[in-house]
Protein backbone atom coordinates (compact mmCIF):
# COMPACT_ATOMS: atom_id res chain seq x y z
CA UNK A 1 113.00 97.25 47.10
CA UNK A 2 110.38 95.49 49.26
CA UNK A 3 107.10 97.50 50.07
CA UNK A 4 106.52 98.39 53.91
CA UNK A 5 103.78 96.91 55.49
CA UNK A 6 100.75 99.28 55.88
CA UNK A 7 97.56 99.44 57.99
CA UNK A 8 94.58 101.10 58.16
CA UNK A 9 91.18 100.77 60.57
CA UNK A 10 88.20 101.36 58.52
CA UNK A 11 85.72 100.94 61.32
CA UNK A 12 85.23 97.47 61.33
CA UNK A 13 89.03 96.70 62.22
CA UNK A 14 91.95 96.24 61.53
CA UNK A 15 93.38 95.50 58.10
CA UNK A 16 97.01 94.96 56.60
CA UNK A 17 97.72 95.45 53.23
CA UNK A 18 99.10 92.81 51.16
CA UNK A 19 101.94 94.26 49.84
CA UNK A 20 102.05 90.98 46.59
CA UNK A 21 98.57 92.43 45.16
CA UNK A 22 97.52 95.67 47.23
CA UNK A 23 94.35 94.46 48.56
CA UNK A 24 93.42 93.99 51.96
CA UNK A 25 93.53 91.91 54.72
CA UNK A 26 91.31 91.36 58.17
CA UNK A 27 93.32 90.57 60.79
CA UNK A 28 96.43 92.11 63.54
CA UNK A 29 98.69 93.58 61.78
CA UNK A 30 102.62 92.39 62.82
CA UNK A 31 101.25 90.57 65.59
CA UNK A 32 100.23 94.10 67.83
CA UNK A 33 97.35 93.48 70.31
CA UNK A 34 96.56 96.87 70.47
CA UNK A 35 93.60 98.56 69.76
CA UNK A 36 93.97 101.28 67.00
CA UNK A 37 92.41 103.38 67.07
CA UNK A 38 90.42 105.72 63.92
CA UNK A 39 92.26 108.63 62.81
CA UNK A 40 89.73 110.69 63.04
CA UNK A 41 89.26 109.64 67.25
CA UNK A 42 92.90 109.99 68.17
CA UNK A 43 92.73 113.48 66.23
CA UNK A 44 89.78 114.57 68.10
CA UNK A 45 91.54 113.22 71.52
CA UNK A 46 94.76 115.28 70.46
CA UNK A 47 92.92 118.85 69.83
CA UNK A 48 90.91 118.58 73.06
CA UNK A 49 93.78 118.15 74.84
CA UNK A 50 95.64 120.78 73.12
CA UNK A 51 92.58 123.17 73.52
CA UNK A 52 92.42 122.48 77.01
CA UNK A 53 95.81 122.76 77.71
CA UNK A 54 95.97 126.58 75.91
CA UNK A 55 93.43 127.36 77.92
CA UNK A 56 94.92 126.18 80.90
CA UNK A 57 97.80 128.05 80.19
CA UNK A 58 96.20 131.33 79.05
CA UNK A 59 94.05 131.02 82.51
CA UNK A 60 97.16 130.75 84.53
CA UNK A 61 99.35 133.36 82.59
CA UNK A 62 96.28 135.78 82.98
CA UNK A 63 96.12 135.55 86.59
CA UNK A 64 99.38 134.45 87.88
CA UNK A 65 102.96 134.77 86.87
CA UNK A 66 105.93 132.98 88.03
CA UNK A 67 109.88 134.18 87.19
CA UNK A 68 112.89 134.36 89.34
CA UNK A 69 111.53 132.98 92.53
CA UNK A 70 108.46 135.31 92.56
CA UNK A 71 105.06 134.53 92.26
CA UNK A 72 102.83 137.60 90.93
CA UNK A 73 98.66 137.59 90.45
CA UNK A 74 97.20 140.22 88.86
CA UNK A 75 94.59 142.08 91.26
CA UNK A 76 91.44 143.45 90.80
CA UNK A 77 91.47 146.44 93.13
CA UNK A 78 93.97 149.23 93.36
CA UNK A 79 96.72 149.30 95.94
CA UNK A 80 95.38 149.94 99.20
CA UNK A 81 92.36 147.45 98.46
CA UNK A 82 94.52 145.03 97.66
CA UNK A 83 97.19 145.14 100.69
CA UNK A 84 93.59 145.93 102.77
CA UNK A 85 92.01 142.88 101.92
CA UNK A 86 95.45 140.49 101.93
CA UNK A 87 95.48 142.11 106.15
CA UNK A 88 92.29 140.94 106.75
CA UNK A 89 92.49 137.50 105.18
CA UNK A 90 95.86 137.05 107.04
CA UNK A 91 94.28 138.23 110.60
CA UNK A 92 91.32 135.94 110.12
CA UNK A 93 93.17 133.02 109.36
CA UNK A 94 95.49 134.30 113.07
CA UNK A 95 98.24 135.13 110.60
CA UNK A 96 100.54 137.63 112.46
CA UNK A 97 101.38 140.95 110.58
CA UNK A 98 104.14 142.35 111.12
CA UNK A 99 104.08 145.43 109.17
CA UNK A 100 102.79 147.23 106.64
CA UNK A 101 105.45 149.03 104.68
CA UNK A 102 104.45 152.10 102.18
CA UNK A 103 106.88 152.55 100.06
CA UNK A 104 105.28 155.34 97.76
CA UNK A 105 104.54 157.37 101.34
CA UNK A 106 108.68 156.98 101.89
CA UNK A 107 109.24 157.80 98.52
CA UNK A 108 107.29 161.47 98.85
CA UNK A 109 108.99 161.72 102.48
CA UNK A 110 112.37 162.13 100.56
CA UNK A 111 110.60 164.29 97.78
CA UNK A 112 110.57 161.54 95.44
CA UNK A 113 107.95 159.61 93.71
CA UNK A 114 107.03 156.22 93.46
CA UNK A 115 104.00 154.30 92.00
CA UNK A 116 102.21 152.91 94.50
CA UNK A 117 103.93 150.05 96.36
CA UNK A 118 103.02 148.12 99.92
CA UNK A 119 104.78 145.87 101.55
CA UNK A 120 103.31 143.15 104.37
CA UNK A 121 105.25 140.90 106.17
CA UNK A 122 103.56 138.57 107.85
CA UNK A 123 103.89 134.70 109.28
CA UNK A 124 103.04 132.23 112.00
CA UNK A 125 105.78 130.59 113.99
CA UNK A 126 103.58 127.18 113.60
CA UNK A 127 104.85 127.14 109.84
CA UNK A 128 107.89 129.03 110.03
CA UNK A 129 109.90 127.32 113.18
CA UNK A 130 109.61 123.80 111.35
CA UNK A 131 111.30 125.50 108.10
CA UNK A 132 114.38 127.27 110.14
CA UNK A 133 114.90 123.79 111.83
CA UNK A 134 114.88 122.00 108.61
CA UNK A 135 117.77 125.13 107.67
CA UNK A 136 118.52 127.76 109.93
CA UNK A 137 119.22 129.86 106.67
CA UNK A 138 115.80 130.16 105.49
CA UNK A 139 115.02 132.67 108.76
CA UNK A 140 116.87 135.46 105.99
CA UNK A 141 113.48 134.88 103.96
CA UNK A 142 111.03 134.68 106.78
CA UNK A 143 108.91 136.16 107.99
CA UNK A 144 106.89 135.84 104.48
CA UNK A 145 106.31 139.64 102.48
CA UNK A 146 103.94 140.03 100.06
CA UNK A 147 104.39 142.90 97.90
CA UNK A 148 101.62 144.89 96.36
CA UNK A 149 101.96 147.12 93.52
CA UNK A 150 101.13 149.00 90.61
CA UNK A 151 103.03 148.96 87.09
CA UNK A 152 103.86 151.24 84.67
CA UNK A 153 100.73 150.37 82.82
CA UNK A 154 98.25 150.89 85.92
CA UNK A 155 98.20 147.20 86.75
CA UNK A 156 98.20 146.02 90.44
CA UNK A 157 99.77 143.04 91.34
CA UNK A 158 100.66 141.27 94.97
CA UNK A 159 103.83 139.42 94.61
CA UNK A 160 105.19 136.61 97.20
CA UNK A 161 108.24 134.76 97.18
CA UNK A 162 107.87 130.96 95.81
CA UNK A 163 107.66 128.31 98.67
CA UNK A 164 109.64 125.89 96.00
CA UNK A 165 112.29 128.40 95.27
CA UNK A 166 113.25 129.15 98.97
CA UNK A 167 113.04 125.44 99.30
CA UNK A 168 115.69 125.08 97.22
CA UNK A 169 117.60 128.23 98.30
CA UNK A 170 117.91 126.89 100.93
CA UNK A 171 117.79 122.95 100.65
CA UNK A 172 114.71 122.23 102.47
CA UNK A 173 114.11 118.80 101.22
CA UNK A 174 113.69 117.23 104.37
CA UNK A 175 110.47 119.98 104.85
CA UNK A 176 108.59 118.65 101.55
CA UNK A 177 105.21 119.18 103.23
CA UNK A 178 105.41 122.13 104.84
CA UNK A 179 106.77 123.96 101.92
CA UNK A 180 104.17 122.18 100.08
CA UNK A 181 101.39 123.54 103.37
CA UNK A 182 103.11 127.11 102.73
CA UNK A 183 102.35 127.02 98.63
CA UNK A 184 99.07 126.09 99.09
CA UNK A 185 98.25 129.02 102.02
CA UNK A 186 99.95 131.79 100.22
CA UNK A 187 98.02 130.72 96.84
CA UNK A 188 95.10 130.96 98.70
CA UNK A 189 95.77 134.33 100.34
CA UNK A 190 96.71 135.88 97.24
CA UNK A 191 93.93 134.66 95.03
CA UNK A 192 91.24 136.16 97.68
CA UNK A 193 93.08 139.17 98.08
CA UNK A 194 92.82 140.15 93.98
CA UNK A 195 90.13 138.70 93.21
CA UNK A 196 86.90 140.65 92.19
């Protein structure tokens, strides 16, 4: 049974082995032109890469969450802060709001209770008239709602539909860079609104 070819790169190039007496030879091995690179680079290469993305990924899991066509970010502030700051940042960037919906308040109305829960709907008929022409059907979703709220564990978070998931909801392909306009505001809105 013939002997595979082997190579190695012991910092001053490339060798093959000679597989008739197992010593080695300078030269490109089975004609490749590319560089090889040291072991011990591509291994350092490979764990930076996976270290940063892990990092990346514990970053974006800590702060943000995506699942069923919702987008959530944890928040820094309670409740009212939250939904308090996300009105301001809307006003000042001549965002209309719509309402302001407590649904905890509703909840005692009726003698029940509810953690605490807001919801704002807000929108700008600059951004949303271009979606409804693209499809009519997307007015169901709009105007936009964030909803603010706390978990079972005391954790607030403001939660907004995904631009990408209405998109395709509603097959809004032909609006690529609004939807694209609208993911970029509403990740900006909520990141100011929870952060510290």
């Amino acid at each position: 049974m013939p002997v595979p070819d082997q190579v190695r790169d012991d910092g001053s190039g490339i060798q093959k082995r000679n597989t008739l007496n197992n010593s080695w030879i300078p030269g490109q091995a089975r004609n490749d032109k590319r560089k090889v690179q040291p072991l011990s680079e591509i291994g350092g290469k490979i764990m930076t890469r996976k270290l940063f993305y892990i990092f990346a990924i514990l970053f974006i899991v800590s702060t943000a969450s995506a699942g069923d066509g919702l987008i959530s970010f944890k928040s820094s502030h309670d409740v009212k802060v939250t939904a308090d700051r996300l009105e301001d940042i809307l006003i000042n960037k001549k965002m209309n709001v719509f309402i302001r919906i407590d649904h905890a308040a509703g909840a005692k109305k009726v003698g029940q209770k509810l953690r605490p829960t807001e919801l704002v709907v807000f929108g700008n008929p600059k951004v949303g008239t271009p979606l409804m022409q693209c499809s009519q059907s997307v007015a169901i979703d709009l105007p936009q709602k964030a909803l603010i709220w706390q978990d079972a564990k005391g954790q607030v978070w403001l939660t907004y539909n995904d631009p990408n998931y209405l998109a395709q909801r509603h097959g809004l392909s032909e609006c690529a860079d609004v939807i694209k306009k609208v993911e970029k505001a509403l990740n900006n809105f909520a990141k100011a609104a929870t952060m510290p």
